[in-house]
PDB file of N, CA and C in Angstrom:
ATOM      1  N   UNK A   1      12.253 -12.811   1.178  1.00  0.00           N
ATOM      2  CA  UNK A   1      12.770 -11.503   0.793  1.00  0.00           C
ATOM      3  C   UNK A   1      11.641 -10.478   0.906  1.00  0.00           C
ATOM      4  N   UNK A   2      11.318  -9.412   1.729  1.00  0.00           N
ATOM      5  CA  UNK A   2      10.497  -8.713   2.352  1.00  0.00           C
ATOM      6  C   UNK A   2      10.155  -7.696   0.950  1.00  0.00           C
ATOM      7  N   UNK A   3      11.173  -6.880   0.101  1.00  0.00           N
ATOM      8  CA  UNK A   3      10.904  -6.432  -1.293  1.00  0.00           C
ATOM      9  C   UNK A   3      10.668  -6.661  -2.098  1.00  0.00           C
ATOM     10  N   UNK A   4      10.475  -8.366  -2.698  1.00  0.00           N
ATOM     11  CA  UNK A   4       9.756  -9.112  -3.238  1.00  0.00           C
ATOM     12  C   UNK A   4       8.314  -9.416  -3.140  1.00  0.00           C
ATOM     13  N   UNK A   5       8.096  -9.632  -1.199  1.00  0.00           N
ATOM     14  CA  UNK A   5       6.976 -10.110  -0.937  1.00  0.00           C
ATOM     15  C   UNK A   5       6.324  -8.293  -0.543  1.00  0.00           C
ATOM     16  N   UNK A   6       6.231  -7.347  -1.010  1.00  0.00           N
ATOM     17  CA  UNK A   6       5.942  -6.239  -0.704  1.00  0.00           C
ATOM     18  C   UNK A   6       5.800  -5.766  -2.020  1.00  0.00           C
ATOM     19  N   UNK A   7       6.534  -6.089  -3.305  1.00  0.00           N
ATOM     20  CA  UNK A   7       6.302  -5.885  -4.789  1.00  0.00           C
ATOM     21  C   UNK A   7       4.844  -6.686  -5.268  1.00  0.00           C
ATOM     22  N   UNK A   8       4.988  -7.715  -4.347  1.00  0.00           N
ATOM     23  CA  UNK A   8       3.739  -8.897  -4.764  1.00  0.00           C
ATOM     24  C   UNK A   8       2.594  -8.414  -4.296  1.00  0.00           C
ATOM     25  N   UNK A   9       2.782  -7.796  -2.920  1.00  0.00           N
ATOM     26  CA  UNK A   9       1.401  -7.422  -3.023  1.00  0.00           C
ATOM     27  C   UNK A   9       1.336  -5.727  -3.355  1.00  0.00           C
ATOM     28  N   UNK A  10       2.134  -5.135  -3.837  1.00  0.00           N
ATOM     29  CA  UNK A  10       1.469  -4.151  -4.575  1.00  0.00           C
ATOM     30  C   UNK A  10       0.890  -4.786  -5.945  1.00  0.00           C
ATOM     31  N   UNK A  11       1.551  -5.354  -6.714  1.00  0.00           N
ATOM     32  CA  UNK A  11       0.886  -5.857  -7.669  1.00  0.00           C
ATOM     33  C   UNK A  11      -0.625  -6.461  -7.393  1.00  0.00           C
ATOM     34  N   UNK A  12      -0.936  -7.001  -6.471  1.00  0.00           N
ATOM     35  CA  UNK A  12      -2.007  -7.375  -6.426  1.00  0.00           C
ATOM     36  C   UNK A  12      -2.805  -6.601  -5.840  1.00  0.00           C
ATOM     37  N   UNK A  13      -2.802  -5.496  -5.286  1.00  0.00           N
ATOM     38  CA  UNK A  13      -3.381  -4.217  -4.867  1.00  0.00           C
ATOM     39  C   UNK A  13      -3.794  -3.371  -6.644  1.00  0.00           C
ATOM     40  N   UNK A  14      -2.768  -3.485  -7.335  1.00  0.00           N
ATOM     41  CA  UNK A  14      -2.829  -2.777  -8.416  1.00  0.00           C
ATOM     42  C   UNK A  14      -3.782  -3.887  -9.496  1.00  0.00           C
ATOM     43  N   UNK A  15      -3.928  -5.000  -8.746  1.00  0.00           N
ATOM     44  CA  UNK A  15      -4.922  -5.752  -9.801  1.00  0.00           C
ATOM     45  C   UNK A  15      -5.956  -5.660  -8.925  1.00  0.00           C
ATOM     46  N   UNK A  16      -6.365  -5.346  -8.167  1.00  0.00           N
ATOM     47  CA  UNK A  16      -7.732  -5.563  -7.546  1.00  0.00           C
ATOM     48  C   UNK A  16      -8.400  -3.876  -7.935  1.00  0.00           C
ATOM     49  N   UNK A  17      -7.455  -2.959  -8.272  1.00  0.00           N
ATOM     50  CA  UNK A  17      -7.825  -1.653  -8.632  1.00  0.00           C
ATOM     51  C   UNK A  17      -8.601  -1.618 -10.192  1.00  0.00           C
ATOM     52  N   UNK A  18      -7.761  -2.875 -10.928  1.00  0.00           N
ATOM     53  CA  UNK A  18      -8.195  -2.726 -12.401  1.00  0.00           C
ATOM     54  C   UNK A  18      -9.406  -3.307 -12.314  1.00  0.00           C
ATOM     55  N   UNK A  19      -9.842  -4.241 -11.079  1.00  0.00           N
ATOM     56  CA  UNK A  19     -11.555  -4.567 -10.972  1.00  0.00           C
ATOM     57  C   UNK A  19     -12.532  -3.711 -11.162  1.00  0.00           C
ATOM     58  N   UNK A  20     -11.823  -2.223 -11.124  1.00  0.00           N
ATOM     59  CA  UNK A  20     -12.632  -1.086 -10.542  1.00  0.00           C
ATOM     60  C   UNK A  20     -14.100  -1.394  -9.201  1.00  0.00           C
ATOM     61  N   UNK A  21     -13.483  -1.430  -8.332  1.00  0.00           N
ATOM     62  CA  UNK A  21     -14.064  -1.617  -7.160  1.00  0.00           C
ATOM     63  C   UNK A  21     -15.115  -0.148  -7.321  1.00  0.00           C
ATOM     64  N   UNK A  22     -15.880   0.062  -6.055  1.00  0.00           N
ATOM     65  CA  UNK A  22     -16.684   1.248  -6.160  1.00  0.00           C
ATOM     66  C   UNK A  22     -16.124   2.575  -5.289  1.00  0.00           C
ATOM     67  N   UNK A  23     -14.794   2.777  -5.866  1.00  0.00           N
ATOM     68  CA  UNK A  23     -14.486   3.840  -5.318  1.00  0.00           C
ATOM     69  C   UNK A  23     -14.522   5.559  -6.175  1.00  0.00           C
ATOM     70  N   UNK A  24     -14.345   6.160  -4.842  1.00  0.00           N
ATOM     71  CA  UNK A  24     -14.563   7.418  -5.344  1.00  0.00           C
ATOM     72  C   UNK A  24     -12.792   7.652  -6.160  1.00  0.00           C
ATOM     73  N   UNK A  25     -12.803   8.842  -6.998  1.00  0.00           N
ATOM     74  CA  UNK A  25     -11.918   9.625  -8.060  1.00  0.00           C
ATOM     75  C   UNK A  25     -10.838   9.718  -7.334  1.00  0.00           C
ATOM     76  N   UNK A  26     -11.392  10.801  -5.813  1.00  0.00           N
ATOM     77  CA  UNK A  26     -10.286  11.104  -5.249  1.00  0.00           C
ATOM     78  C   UNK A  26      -9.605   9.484  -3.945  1.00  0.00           C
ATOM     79  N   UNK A  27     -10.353   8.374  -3.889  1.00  0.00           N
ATOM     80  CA  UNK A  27     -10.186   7.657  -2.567  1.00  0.00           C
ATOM     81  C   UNK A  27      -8.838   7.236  -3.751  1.00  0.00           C
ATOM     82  N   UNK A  28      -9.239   6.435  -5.388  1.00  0.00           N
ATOM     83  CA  UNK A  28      -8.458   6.003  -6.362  1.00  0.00           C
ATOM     84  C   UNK A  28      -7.399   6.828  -6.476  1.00  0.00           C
ATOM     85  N   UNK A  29      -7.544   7.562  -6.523  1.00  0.00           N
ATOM     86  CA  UNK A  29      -6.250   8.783  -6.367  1.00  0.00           C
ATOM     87  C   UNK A  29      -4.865   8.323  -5.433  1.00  0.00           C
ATOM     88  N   UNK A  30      -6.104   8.474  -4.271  1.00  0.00           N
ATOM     89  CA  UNK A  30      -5.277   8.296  -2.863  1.00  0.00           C
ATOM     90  C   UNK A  30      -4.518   6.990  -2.839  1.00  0.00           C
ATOM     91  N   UNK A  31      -5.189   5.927  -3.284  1.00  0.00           N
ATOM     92  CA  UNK A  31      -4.473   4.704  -3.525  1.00  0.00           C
ATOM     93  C   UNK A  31      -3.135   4.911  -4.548  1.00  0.00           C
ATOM     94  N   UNK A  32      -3.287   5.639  -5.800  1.00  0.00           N
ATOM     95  CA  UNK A  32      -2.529   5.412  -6.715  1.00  0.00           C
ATOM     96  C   UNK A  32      -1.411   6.623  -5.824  1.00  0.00           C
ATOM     97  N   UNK A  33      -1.499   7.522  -5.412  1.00  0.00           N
ATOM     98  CA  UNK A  33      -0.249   8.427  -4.744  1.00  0.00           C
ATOM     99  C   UNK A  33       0.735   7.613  -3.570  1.00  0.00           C
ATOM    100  N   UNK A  34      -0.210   6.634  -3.219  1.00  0.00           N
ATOM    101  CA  UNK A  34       0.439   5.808  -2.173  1.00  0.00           C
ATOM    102  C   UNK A  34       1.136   4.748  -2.699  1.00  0.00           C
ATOM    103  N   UNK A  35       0.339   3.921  -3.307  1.00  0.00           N
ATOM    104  CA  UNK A  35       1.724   3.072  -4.595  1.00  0.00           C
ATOM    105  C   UNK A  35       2.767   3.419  -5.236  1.00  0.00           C
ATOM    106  N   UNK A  36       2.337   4.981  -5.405  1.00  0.00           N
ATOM    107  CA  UNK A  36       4.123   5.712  -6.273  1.00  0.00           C
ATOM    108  C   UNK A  36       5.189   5.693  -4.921  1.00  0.00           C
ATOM    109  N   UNK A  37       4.714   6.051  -3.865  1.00  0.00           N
ATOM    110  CA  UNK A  37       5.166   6.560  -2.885  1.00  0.00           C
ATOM    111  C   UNK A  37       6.271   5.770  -2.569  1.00  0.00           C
ATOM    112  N   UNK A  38       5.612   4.091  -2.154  1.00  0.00           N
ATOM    113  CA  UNK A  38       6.064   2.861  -1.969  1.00  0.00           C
ATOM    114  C   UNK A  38       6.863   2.178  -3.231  1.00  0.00           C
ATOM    115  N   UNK A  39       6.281   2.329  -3.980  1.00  0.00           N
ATOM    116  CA  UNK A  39       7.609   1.930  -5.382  1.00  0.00           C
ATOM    117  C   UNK A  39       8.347   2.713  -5.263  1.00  0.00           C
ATOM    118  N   UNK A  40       8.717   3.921  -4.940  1.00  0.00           N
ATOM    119  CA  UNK A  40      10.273   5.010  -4.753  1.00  0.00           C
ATOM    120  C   UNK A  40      10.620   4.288  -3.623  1.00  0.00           C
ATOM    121  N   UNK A  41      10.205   4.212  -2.624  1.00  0.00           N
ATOM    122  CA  UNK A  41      10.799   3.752  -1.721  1.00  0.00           C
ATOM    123  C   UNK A  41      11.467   2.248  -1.927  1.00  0.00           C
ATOM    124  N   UNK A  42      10.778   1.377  -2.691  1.00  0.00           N
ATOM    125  CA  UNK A  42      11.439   0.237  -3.034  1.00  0.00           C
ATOM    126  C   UNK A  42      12.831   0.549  -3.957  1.00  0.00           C
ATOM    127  N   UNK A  43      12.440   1.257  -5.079  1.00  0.00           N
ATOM    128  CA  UNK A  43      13.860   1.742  -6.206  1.00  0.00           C
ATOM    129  C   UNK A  43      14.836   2.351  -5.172  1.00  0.00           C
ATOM    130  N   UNK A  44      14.793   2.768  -4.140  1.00  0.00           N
ATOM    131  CA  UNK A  44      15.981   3.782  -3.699  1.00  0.00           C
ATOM    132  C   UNK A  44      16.840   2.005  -2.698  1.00  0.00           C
ATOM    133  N   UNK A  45      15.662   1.557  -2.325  1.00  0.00           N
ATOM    134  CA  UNK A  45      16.299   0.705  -1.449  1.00  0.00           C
ATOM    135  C   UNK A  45      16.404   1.000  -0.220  1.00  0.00           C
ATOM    136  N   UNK A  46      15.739   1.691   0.342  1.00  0.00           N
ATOM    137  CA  UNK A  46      16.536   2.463   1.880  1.00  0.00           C
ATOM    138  C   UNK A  46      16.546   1.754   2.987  1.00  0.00           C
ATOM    139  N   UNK A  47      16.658   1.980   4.125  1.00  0.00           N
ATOM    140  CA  UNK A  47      16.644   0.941   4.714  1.00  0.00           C
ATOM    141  C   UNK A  47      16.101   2.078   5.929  1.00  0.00           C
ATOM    142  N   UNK A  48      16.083   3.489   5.629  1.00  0.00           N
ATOM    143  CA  UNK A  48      15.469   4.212   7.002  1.00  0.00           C
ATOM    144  C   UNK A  48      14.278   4.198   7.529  1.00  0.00           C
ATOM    145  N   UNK A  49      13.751   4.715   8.740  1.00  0.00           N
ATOM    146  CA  UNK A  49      12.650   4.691   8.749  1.00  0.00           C
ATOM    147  C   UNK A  49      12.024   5.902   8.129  1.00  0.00           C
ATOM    148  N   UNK A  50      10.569   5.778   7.613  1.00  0.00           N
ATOM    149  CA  UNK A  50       9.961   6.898   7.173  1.00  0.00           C
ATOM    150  C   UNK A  50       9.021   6.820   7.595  1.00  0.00           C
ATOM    151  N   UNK A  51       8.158   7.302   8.790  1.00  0.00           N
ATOM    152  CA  UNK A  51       6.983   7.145   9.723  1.00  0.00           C
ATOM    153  C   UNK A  51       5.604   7.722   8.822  1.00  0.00           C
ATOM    154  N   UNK A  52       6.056   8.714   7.822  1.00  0.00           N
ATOM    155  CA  UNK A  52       4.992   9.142   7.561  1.00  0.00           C
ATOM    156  C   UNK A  52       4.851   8.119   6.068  1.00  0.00           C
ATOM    157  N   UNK A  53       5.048   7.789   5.732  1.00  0.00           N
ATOM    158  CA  UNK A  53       4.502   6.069   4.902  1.00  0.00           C
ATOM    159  C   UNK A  53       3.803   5.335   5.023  1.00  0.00           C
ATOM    160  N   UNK A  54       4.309   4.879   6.363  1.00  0.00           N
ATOM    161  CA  UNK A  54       3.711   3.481   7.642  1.00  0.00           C
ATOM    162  C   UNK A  54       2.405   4.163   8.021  1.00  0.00           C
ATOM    163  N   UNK A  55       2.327   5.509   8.177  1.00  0.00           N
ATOM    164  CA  UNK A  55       1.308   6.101   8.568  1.00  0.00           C
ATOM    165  C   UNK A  55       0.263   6.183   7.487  1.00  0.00           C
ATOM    166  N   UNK A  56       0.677   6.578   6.493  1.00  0.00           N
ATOM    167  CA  UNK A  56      -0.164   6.921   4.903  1.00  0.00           C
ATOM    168  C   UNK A  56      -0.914   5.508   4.772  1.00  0.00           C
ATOM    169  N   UNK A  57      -0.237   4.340   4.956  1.00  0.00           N
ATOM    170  CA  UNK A  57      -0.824   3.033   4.592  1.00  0.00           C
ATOM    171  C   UNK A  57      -1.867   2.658   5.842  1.00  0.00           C
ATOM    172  N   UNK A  58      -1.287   2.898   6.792  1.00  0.00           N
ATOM    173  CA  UNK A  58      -2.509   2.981   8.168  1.00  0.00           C
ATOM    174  C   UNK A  58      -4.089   3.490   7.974  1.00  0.00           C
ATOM    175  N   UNK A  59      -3.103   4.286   7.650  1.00  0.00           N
ATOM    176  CA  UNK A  59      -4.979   5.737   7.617  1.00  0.00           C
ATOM    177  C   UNK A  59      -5.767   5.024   6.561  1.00  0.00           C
ATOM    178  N   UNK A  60      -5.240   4.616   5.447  1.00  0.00           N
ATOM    179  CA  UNK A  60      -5.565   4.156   3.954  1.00  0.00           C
ATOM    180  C   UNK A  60      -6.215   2.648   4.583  1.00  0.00           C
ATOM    181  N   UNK A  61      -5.401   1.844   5.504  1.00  0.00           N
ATOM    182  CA  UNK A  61      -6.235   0.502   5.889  1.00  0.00           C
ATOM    183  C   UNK A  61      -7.357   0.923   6.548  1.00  0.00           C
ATOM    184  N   UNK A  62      -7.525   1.787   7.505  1.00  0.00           N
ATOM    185  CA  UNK A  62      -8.222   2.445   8.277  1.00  0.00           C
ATOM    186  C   UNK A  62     -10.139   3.062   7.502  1.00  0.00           C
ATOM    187  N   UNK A  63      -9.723   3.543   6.259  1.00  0.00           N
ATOM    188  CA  UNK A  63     -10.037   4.068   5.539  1.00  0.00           C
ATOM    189  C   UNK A  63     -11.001   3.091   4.894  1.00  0.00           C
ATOM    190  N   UNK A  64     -10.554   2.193   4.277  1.00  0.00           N
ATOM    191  CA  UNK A  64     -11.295   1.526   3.590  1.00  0.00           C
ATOM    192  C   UNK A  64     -11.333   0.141   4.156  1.00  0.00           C
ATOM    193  N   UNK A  65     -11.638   0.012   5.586  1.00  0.00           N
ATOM    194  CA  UNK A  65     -11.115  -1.173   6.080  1.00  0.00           C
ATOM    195  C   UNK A  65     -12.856  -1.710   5.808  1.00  0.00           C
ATOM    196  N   UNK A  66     -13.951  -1.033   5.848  1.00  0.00           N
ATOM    197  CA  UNK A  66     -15.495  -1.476   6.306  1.00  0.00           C
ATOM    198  C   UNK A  66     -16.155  -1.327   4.896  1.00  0.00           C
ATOM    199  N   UNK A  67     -15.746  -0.407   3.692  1.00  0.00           N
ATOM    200  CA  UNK A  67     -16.345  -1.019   2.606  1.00  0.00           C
ATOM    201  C   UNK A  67     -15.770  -1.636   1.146  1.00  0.00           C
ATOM    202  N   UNK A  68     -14.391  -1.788   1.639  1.00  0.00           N
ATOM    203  CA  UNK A  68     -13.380  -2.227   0.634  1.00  0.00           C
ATOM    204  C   UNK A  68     -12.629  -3.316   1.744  1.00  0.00           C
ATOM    205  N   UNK A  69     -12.941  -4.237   2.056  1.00  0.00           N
ATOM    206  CA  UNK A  69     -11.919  -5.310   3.187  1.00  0.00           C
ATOM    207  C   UNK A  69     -11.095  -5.820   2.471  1.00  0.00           C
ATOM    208  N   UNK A  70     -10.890  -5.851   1.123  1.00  0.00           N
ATOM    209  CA  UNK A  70     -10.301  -6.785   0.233  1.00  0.00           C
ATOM    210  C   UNK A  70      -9.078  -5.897   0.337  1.00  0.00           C
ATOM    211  N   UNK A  71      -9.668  -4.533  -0.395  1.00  0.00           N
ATOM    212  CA  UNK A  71      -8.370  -3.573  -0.283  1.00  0.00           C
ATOM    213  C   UNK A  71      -7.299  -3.395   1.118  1.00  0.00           C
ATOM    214  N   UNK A  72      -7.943  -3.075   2.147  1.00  0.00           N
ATOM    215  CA  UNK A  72      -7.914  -3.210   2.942  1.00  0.00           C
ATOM    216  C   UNK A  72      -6.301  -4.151   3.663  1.00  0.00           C
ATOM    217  N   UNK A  73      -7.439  -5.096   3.244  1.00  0.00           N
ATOM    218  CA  UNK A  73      -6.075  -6.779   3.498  1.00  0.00           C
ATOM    219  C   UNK A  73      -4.913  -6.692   2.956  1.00  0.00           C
ATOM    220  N   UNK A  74      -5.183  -6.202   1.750  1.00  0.00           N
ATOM    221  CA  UNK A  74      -3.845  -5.915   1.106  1.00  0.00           C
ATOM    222  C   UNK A  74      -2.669  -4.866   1.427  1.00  0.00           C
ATOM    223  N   UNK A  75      -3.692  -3.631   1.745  1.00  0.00           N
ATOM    224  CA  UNK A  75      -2.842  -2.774   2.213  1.00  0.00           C
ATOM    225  C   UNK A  75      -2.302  -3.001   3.534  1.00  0.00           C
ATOM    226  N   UNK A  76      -2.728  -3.918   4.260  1.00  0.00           N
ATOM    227  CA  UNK A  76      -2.174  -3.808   5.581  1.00  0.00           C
ATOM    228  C   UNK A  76      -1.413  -5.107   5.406  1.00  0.00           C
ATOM    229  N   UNK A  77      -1.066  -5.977   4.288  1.00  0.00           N
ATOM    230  CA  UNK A  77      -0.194  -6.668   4.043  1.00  0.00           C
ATOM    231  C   UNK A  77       1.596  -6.068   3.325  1.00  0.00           C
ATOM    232  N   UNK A  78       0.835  -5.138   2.656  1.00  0.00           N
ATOM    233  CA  UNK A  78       1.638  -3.507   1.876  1.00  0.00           C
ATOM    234  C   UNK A  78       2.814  -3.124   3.712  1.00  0.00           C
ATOM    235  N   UNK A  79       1.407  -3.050   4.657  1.00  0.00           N
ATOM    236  CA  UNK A  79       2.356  -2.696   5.882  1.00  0.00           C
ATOM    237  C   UNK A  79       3.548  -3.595   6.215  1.00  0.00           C
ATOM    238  N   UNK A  80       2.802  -4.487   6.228  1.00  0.00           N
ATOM    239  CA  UNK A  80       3.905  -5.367   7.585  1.00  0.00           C
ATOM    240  C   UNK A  80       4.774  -5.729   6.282  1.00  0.00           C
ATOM    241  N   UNK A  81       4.929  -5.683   5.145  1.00  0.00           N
ATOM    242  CA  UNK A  81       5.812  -5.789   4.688  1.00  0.00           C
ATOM    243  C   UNK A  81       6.940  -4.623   4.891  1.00  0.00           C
ATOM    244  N   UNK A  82       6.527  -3.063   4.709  1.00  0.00           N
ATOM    245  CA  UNK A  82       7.301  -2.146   5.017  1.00  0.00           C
ATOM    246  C   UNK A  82       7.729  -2.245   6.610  1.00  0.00           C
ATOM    247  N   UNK A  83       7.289  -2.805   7.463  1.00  0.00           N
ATOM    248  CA  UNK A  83       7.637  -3.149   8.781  1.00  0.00           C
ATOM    249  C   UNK A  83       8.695  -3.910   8.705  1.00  0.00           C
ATOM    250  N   UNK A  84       8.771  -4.919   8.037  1.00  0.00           N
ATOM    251  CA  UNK A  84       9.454  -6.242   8.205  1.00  0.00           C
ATOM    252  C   UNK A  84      11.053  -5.526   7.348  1.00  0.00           C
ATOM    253  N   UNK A  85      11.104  -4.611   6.312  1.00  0.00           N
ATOM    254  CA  UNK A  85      11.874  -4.380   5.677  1.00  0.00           C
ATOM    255  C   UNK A  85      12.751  -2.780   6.503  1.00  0.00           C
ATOM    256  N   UNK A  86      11.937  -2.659   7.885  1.00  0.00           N
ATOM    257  CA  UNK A  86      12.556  -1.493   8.634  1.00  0.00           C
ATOM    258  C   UNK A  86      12.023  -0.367   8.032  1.00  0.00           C
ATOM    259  N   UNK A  87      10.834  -0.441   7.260  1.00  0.00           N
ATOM    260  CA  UNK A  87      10.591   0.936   7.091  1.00  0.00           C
ATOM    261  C   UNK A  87       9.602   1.798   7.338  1.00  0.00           C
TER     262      UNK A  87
END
């Protein structure tokens, strides 16, 4: 079930945050605006595409891919889950 396995790893995105890794105010920010983003999108259920999401989580893997890899992994697990669920 792709909204299950996409709940799981936000949760574990949201536990690797309570590590407090060494990020900046605003990068933590950026993470936490992108998790609300993706939990609405899970509560509504949709099934459309929304490019600029897929994109938000890109830039964000992109982003912290060389001094956060952990984060990183996750978020681009965050992806292919929204991939796999058409969104």
């Amino acid at each position: 079930m792709p909204a299950r396995e996409l709940q799981d790893q936000l949760n574990a995105l949201r536990e690797q945050l309570e590590q407090n890794p060494p990020l900046s105010e605003a990068e933590r920010a950026e993470l936490h605006e992108l998790m609300q983003q993706i939990e609405l999108k899970l509560e509504l259920e949709t099934k459309t595409q929304d490019a600029s999401l897929a994109d938000g989580v890109n830039l964000a893997v992109e982003r912290f891919e060389l001094e956060h890899p952990t984060l990183a992994g996750t978020l681009r697990n965050i992806g292919q889950a929204l991939a796999n669920m058409g969104i």
